[in-house]
Each structure stands twice: as structure tokens, then as C-alpha cells.
Protein backbone atom coordinates (compact mmCIF):
# COMPACT_ATOMS: atom_id res chain seq x y z
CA UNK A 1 152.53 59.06 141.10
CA UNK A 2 151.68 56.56 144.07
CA UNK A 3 148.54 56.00 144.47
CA UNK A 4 146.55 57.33 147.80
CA UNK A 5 142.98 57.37 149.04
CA UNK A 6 141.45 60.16 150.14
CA UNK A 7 138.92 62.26 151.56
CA UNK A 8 139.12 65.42 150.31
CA UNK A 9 142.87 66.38 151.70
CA UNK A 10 143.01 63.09 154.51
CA UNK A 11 145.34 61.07 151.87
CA UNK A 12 146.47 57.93 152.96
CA UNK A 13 149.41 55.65 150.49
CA UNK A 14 148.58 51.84 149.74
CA UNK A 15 151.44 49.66 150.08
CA UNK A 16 152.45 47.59 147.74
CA UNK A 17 149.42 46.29 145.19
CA UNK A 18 146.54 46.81 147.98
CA UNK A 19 143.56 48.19 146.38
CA UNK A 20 141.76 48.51 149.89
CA UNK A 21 142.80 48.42 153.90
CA UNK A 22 140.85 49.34 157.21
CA UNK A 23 141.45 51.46 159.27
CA UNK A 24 141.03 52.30 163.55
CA UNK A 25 139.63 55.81 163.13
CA UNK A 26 137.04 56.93 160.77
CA UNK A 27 137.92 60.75 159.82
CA UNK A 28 136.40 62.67 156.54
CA UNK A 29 133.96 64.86 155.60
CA UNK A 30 130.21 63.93 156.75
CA UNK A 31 128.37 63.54 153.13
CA UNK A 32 131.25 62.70 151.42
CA UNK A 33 132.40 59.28 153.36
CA UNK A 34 131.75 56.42 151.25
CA UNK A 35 129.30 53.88 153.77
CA UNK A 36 131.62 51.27 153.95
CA UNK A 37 134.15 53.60 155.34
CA UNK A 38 131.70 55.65 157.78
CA UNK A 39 130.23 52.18 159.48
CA UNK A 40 133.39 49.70 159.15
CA UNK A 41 136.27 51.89 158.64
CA UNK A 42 137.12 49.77 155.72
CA UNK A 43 138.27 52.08 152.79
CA UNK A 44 139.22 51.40 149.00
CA UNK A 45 139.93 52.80 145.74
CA UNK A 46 136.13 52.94 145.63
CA UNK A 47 135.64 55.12 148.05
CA UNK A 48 137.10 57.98 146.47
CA UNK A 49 134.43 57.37 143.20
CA UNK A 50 131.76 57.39 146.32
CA UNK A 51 132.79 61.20 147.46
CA UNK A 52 133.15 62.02 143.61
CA UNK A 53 129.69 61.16 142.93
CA UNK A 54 128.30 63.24 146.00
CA UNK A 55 130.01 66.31 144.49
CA UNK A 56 128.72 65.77 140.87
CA UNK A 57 125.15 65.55 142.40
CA UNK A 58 126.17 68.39 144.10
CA UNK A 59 127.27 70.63 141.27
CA UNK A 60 124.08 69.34 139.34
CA UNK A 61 121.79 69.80 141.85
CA UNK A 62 123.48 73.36 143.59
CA UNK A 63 122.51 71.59 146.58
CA UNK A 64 124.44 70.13 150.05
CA UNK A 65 124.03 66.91 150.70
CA UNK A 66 124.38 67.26 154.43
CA UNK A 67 121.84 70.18 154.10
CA UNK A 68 119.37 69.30 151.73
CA UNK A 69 115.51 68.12 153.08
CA UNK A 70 112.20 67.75 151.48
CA UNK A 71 109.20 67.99 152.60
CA UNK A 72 107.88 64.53 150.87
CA UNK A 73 110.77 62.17 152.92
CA UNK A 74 113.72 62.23 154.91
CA UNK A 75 116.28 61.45 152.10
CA UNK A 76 119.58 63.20 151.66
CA UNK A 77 120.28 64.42 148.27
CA UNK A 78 121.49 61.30 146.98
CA UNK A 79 118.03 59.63 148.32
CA UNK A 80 115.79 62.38 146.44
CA UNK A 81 118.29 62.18 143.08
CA UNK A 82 117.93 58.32 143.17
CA UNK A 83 113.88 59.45 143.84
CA UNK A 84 113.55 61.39 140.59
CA UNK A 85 115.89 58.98 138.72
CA UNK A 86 113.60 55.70 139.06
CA UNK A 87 110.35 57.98 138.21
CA UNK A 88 111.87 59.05 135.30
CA UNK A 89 112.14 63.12 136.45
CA UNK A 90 116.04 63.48 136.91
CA UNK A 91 115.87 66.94 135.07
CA UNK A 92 113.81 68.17 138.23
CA UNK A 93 116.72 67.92 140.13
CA UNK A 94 119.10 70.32 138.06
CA UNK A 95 119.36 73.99 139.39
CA UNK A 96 117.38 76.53 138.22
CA UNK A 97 120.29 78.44 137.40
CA UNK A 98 121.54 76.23 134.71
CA UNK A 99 118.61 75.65 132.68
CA UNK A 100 119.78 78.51 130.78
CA UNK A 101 123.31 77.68 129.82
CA UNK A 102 123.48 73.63 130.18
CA UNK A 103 122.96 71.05 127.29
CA UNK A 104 120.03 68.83 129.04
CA UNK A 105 121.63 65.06 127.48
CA UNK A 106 124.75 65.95 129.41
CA UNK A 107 123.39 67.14 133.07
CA UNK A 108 121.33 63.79 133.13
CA UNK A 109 124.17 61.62 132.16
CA UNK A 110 125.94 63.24 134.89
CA UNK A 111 123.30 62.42 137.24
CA UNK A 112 123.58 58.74 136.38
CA UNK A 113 127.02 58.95 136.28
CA UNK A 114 126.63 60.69 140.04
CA UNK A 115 124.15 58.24 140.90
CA UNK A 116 126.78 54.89 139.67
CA UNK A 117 128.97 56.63 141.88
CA UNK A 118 126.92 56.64 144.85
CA UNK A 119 125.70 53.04 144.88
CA UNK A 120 125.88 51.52 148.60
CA UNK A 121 128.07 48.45 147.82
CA UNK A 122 131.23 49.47 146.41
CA UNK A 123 131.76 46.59 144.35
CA UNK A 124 128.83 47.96 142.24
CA UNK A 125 130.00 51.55 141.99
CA UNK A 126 132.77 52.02 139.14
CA UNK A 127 136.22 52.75 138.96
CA UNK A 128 137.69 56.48 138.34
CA UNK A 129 138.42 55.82 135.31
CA UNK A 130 135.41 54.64 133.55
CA UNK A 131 133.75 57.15 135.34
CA UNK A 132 135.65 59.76 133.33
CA UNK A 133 134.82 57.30 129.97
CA UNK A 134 131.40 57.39 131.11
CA UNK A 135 131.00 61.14 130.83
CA UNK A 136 132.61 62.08 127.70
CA UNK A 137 131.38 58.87 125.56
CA UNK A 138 127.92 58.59 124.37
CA UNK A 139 127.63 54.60 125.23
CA UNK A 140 124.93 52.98 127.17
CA UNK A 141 125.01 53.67 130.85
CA UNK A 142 124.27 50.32 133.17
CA UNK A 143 121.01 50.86 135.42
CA UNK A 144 122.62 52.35 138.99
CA UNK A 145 121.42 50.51 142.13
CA UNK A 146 120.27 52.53 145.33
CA UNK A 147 122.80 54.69 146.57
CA UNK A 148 123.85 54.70 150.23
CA UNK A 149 121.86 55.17 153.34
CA UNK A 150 118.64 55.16 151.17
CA UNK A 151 115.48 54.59 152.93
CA UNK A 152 112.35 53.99 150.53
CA UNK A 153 110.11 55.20 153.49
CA UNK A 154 108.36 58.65 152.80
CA UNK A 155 107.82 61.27 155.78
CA UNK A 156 104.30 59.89 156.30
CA UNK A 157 105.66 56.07 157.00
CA UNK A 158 108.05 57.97 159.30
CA UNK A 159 105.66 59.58 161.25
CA UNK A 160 104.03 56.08 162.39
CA UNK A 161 107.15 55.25 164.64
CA UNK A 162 107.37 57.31 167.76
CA UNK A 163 110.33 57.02 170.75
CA UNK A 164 109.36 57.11 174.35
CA UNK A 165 112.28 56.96 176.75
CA UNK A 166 114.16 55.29 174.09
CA UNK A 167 111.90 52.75 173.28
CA UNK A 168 110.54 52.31 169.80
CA UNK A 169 107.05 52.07 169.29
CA UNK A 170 105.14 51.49 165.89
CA UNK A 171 101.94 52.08 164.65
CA UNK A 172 100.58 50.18 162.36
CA UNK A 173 98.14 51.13 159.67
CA UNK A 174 96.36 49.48 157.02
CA UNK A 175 96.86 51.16 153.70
């Protein structure tokens, strides 16, 4: 019963009444590394609610993050989830395969649950174990802020910045 972090199998112990520590090398699972992890190799008992919300996004979705593209922006899957959720069309981003057999209240609380999971600061996301409270009460869910490495920028806005010899040049365009 001590408590580790973790990555999917790359457990590590706390000592003593830490709740977070950094660390010199970043290893993990690409998708699944919570940001403040992947960029400052600082990890905490948040960052394990980070990967748990990629997977239940995942599951909901029958998508990879790591895989998943649209053809309307560059966003991961978390970035096209958080896409649906603030337009109000969070249903769209269930699989096809579960319309059949799934009770439609429950997938899109565990979207916002996913999506509380996946916020960029972990301060904001929430801990394991209202996470499991969240999804088998019926209480209000707070609003979820942008997840991680979320760009608002569609593919169009994308396509006005073009590299030449590593140099970054943007056009600008009146809208």
C-alpha cells in the first residue's frame, strides 16, 4: 500500500509525505505524459489523473490519441473532445459502435470527467479519488478548462505560417 506514480508500468515510490518530485529523465508513454511531466520533468499525484483521463477519452472515443487527426485542425484527441465539448456536441465524439449498447447521460459525463482529467495545469485537474465520485454520483460537474497542448488555431490559421530554412514566416490576413 505505498503510494507510487506512474506511467503505465514506470512506477516510481514517494518518500515520506511528498505528493510531487522532479525528475532528470522524462520516460512514459507519448499521449499519456501529463505536460508538466513531458516539458519539466516535474511529476505528481496528478499526473497519473492526466494519463487516466487520456484513456477514458480513449475508450469513449475508440480513438488514439497519438493517432487521431482531423481534417478541420491539428488537435490531438483531447483538442477535438475539448472542441465538441465547448460547442455543446460531446456525443459526436462517442464511437459508432456504442451507440447501440451505452446509456448516453453516462458516456458524456465520462467525457467531462475525461476532459477534468486532462486540464493543462495540474492544480486544476482532480484527484483519483473524486474522479471515481465523479463518475458514479449524479452531482454537478465543475466547467473543465482546456486540456493540454491545446491550440485554438484551425488548419486554415495553420496554413498562413510557412518555414524556410528554419525561419518562420507569417502571413497575415484580414478576416
Amino acid at each position: 500500500m505505498n503510494p507510487k506514480i506512474s506511467d503505465f508500468g514506470l512506477a516510481r515510490k514517494f518518500v515520506g509525505s511528498d505528493t510531487a518530485t522532479k525528475t532528470k529523465k522524462v520516460v512514459g508513454t507519448y499521449g499519456y505524459i501529463s505536460p508538466e511531466y513531458a516539458v519539466h520533468g516535474r511529476f505528481s499525484i496528478k499526473s497519473d489523473v492526466y494519463s487516466f483521463g487520456v484513456l477514458v477519452l480513449e475508450i469513449v472515443s475508440g480513438r488514439k490519441n497519438r493517432e487521431f487527426s482531423h481534417d478541420d485542425h491539428n488537435d490531438n484527441l483531447l483538442g477535438h473532445a475539448w472542441r465538441l465539448y465547448k460547442q455543446g456536441r460531446s456525443i459526436e465524439l462517442m464511437c459508432a459502435s456504442l451507440r447501440a449498447s451505452c446509456v448516453i447521460p453516462e458516456v458524456l459525463r465520462s467525457i467531462h470527467v475525461g476532459l477534468l482529467c486532462v486540464q493543462n495545469h495540474a492544480k486544476d485537474r482532480p484527484t483519483m479519488l473524486s474522479v471515481v465520485l465523479m463518475l458514479v454520483s449524479e452531482s454537478v460537474l465543475p466547467q473543465p478548462k482546456h486540456p493540454a497542448f491545446y491550440s485554438e488555431e484551425s488548419s486554415s490559421e495553420l496554413e498562413s505560417v510557412s518555414s524556410v530554412d528554419g525561419s518562420m514566416i507569417t502571413h497575415l490576413y484580414a478576416r
